[in-house]
Protein backbone atom coordinates (compact mmCIF):
# COMPACT_ATOMS: atom_id res chain seq x y z
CA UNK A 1 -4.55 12.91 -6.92
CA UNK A 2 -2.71 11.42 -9.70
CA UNK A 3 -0.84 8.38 -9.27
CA UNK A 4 2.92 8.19 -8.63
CA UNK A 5 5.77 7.74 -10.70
CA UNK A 6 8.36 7.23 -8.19
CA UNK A 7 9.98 3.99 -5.94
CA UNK A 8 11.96 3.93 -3.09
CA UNK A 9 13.48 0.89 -2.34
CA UNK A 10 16.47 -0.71 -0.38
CA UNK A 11 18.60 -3.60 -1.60
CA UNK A 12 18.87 -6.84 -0.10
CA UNK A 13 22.56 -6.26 1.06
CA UNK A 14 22.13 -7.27 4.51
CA UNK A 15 19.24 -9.03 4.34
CA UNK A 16 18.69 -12.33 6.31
CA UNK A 17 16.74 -13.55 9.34
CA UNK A 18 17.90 -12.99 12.74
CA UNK A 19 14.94 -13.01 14.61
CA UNK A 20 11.05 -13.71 14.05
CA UNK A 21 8.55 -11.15 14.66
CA UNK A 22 5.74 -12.66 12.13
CA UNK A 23 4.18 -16.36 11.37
CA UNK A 24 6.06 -16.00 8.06
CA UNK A 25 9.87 -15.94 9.48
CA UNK A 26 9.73 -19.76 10.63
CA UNK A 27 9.13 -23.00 9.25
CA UNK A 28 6.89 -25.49 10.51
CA UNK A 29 9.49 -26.69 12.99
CA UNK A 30 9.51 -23.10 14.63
CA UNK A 31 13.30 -22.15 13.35
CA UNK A 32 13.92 -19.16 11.65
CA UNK A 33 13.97 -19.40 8.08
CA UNK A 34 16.98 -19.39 6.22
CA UNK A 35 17.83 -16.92 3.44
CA UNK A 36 19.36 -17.63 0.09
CA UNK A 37 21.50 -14.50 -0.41
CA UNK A 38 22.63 -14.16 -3.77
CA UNK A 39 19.48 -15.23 -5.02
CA UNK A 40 17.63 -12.51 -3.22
CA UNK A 41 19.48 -9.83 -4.58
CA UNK A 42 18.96 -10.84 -7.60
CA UNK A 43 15.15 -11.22 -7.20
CA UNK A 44 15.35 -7.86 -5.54
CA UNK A 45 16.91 -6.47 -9.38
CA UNK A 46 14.16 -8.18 -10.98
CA UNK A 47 11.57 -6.23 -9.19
CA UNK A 48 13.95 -2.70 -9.18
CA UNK A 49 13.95 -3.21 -13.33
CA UNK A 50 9.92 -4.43 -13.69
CA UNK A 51 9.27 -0.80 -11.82
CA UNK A 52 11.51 1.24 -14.25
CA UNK A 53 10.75 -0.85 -17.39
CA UNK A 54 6.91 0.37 -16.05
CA UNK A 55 8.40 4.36 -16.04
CA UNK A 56 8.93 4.48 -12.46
CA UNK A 57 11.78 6.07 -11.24
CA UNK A 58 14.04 4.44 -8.93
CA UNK A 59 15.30 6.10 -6.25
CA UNK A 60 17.50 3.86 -3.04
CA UNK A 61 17.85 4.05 0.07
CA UNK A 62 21.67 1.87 1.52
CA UNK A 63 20.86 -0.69 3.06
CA UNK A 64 22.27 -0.63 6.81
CA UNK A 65 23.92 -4.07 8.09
CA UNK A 66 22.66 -4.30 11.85
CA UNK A 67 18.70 -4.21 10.13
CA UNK A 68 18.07 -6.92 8.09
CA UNK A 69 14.45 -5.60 7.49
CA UNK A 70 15.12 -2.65 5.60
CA UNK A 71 14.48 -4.08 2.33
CA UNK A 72 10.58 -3.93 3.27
CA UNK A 73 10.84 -0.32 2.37
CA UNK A 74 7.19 0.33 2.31
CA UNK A 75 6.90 0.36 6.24
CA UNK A 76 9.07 3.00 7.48
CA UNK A 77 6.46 6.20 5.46
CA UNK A 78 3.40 7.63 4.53
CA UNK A 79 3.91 9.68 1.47
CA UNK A 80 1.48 12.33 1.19
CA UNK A 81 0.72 15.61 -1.01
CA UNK A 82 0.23 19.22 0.62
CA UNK A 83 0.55 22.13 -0.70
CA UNK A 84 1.54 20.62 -4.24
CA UNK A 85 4.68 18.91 -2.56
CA UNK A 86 5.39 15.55 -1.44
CA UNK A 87 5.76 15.07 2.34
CA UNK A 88 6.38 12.19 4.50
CA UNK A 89 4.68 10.78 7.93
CA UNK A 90 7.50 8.65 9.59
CA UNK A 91 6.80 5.65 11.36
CA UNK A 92 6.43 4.57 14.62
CA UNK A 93 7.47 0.50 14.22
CA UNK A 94 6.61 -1.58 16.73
CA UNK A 95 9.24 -3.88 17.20
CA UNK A 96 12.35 -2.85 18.64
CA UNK A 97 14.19 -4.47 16.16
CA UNK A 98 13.17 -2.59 12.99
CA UNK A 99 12.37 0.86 14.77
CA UNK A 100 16.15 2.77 13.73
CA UNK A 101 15.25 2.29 10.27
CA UNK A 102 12.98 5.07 9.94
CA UNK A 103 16.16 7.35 11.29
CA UNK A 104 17.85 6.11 7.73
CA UNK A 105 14.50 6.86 5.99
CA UNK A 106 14.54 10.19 7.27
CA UNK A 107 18.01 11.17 6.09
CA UNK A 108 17.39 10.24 2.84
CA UNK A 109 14.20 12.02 2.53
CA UNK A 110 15.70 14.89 4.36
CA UNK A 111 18.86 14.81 1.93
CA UNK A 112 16.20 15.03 -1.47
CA UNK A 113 14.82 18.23 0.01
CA UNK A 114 11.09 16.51 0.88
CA UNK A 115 9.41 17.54 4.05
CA UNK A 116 8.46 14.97 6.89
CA UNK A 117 6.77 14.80 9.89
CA UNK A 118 7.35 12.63 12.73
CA UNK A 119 4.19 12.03 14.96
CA UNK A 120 2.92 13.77 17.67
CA UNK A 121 1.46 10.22 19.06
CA UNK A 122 3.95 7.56 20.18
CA UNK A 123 1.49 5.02 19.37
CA UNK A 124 2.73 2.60 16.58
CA UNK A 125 2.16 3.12 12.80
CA UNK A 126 3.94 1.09 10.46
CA UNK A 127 3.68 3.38 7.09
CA UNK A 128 2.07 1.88 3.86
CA UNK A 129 2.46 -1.61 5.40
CA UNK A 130 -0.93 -0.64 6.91
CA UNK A 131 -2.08 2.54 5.40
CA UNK A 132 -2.99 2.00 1.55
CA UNK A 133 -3.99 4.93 -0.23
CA UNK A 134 -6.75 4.91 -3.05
CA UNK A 135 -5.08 7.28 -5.36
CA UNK A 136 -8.29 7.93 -7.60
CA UNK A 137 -10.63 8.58 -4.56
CA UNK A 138 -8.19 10.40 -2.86
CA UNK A 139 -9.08 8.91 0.40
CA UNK A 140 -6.30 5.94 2.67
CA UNK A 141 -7.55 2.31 4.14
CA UNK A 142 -5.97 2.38 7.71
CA UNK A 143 -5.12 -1.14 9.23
CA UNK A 144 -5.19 -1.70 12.82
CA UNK A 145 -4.98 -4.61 15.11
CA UNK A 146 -1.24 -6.06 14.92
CA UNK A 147 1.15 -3.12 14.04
CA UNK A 148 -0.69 -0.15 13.75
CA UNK A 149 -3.17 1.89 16.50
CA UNK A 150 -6.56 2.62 15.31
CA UNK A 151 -6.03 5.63 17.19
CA UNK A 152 -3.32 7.19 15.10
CA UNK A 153 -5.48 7.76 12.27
CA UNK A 154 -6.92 10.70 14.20
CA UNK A 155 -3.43 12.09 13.85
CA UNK A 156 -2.54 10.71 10.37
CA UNK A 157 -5.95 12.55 9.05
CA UNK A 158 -5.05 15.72 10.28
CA UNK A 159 -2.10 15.65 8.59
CA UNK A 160 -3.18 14.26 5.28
CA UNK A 161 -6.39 16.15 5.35
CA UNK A 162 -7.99 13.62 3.18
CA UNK A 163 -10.65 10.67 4.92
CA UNK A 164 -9.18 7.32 6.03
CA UNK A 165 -11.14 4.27 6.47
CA UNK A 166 -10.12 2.16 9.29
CA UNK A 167 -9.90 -1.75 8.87
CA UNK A 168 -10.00 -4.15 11.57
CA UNK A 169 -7.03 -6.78 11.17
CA UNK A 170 -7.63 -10.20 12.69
CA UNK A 171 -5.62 -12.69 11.31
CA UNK A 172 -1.92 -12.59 12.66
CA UNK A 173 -1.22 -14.37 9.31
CA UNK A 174 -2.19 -10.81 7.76
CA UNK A 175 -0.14 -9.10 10.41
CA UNK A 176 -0.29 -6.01 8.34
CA UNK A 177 -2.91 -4.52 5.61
CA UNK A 178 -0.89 -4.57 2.27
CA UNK A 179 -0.88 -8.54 3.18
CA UNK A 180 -4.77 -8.57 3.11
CA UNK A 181 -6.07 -5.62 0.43
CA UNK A 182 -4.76 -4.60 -2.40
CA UNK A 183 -6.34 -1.14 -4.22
CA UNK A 184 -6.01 -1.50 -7.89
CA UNK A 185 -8.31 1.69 -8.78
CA UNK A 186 -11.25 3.83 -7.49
CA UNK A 187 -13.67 0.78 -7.96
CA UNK A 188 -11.61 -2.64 -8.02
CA UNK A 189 -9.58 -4.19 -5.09
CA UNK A 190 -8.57 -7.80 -3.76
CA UNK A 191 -8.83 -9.01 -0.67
CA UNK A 192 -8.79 -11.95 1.85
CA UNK A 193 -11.77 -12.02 4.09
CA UNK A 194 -10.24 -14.04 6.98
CA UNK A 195 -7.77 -10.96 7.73
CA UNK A 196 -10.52 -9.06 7.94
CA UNK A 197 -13.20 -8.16 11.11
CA UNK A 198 -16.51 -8.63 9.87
CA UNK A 199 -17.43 -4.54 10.01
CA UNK A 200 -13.89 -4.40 7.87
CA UNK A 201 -15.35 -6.66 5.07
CA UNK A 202 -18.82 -4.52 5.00
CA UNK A 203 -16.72 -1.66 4.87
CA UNK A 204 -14.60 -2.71 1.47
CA UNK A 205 -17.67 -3.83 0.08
CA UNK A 206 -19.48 -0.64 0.04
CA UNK A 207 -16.15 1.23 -0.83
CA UNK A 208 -15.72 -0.73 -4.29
CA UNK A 209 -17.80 -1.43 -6.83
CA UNK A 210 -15.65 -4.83 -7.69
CA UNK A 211 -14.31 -6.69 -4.38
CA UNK A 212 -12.19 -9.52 -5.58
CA UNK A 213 -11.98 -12.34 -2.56
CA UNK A 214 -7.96 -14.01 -3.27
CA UNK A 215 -7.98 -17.69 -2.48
CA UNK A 216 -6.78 -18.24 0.88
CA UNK A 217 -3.84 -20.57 -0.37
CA UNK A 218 -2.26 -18.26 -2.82
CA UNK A 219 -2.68 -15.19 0.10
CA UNK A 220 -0.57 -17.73 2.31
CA UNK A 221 2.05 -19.21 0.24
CA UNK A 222 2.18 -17.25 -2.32
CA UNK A 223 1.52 -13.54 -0.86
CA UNK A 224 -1.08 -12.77 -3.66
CA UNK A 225 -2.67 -10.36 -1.99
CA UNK A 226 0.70 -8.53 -1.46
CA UNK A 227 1.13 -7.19 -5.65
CA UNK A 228 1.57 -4.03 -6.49
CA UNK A 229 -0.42 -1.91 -8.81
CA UNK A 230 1.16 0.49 -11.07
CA UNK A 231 -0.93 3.43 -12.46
CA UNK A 232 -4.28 1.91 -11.99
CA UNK A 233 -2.67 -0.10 -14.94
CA UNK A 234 -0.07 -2.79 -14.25
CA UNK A 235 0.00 -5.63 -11.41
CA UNK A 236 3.17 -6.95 -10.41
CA UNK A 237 3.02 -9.94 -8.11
CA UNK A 238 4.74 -13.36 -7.37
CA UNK A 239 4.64 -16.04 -9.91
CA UNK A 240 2.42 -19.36 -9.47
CA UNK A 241 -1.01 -17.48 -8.60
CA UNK A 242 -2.88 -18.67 -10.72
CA UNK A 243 -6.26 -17.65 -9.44
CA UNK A 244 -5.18 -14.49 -8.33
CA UNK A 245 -3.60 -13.59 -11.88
CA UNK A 246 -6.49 -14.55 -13.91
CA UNK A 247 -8.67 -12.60 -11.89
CA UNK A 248 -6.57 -9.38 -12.57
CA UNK A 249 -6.61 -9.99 -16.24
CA UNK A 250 -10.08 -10.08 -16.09
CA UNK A 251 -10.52 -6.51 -14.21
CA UNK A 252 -8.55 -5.46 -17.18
CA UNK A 253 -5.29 -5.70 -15.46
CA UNK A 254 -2.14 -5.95 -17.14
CA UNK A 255 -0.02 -8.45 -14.90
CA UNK A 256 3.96 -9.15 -14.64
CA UNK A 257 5.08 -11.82 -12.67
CA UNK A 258 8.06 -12.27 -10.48
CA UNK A 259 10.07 -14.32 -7.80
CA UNK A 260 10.13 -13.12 -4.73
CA UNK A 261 10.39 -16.35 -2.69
CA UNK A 262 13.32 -15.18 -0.50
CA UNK A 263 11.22 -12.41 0.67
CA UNK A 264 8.25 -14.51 1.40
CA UNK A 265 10.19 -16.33 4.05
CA UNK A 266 10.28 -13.29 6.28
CA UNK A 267 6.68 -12.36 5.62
CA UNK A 268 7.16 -9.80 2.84
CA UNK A 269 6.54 -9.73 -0.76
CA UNK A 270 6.33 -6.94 -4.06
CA UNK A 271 4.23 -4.36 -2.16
CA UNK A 272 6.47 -4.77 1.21
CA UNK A 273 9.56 -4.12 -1.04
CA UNK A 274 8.64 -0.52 -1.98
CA UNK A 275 7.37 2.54 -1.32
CA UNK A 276 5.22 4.63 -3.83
CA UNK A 277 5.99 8.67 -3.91
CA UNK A 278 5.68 11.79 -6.38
């Protein structure tokens, strides 16, 4: 399976915080967080021009104004290859509040001629938010625990026909698995062991050949463990980690920096903003 060249993303235009369904969304006094907009959407650019100066197309989805979350476009899909064509799984979101964006998803994927499924299951599954696929083995990590029903990946598999792993989530902290794990190639990924059950961590160990702990500072406040790697090739992740930067260098990374500090105030950073495809 080669790796993709293509980014779906929604813009920031109605993002904010209304309501708080992670730890991330409120400050230490328990009120919701409080958005800076212009500077968002301007972070959100930043990120949208890193992925095409990296020779990924761009491709987005409108942003809808009564759901704030869209921009965390990696959540509402599973991309997926059959038959030498893309296809998407849609999601099942479990909060109320974020469940008709998949309905927008759909329209748009429906619109560029790409097949999608919606599942048989009504359990919840929350796209690439917990399913992370390791392009080069050909094979997903499935998260479970806060979002996402072990017991969809029965379904998921069949539909995929390729193996999935499933990862026990324990940490509401790392309410989903791209907060936790990040898959840089067949034999390197990053993680944070406290989001992880204990049969989780022995599983990542004997599924790479270089497990990379992330300091469990930089996984909180700085969503380290939430980059996104490009073509086995390039990591893009939020400035001031330092730990977590020079530790990508040094599994021959290349790494590009960003701000995404607005988005880290409702729980979502690089990899939340996007959504890999062919």
């Amino acid at each position: 399976m080669k790796w993709p060249n293509k980014v779906l993303m929604t813009p920031p235009d109605f993002f904010k915080i209304d309501y708080a369904i992670n730890t991330h969304m409120t400050d230490n006094t328990g009120a919701l967080n409080s958005i800076d907009t212009e500077k968002a959407k301007n972070q959100w650019i930043t990120l949208k021009d890193t992925f095409i100066s990296l020779k990924q197309e761009v491709h987005v989805v409108p942003a809808q104004k009564e759901l704030p979350d869209m921009v965390f476009a990696a959540n509402q899909t599973l991309p997926y290859i059959k038959d030498n064509k893309t296809h998407f799984i849609l999601s099942n979101m479990r909060h109320p509040e974020r469940q008709d964006e998949v309905a927008h998803f759909k329209n748009w994927i429906s619109k560029n001629d790409y097949a999608y499924t919606h599942l048989a299951t009504e359990l919840s599954f929350e796209g690439m938010g917990d399913a992370l696929w390791n392009y080069e083995t050909q094979e997903i990590f499935g998260g479970y625990g806060f979002r996402t029903k072990k017991e969809v990946y029965t379904e998921i598999e069949e539909h995929v026909k390729k193996p999935i792993k499933t990862l026990q989530l324990i940490s509401e902290n790392f309410y989903h698995l791209d907060t936790c794990l990040v898959i840089a190639n067949k034999d390197t990924a990053f993680y944070v062991p406290s989001g992880f059950h204990t049969d989780a961590i022995n599983t990542l160990k004997q599924s790479f050949k270089n497990l990379i702990e992330i300091p469990e500072e930089e996984a909180l406040k700085g969503f380290a463990a939430n980059m996104c790697v490009v073509n086995g090739t390039d990591a893009i992740i939020q400035k001031n980690n330092p730990n977590t930067c020079e530790a990508a260098l040094s599994a021959g990374l290349k790494v590009h920096t960003i701000d995404t500090s607005e988005f880290i105030k409702s729980g979502g950073s690089v990899f939340c903003m996007k959504q890999l495809f062919w």
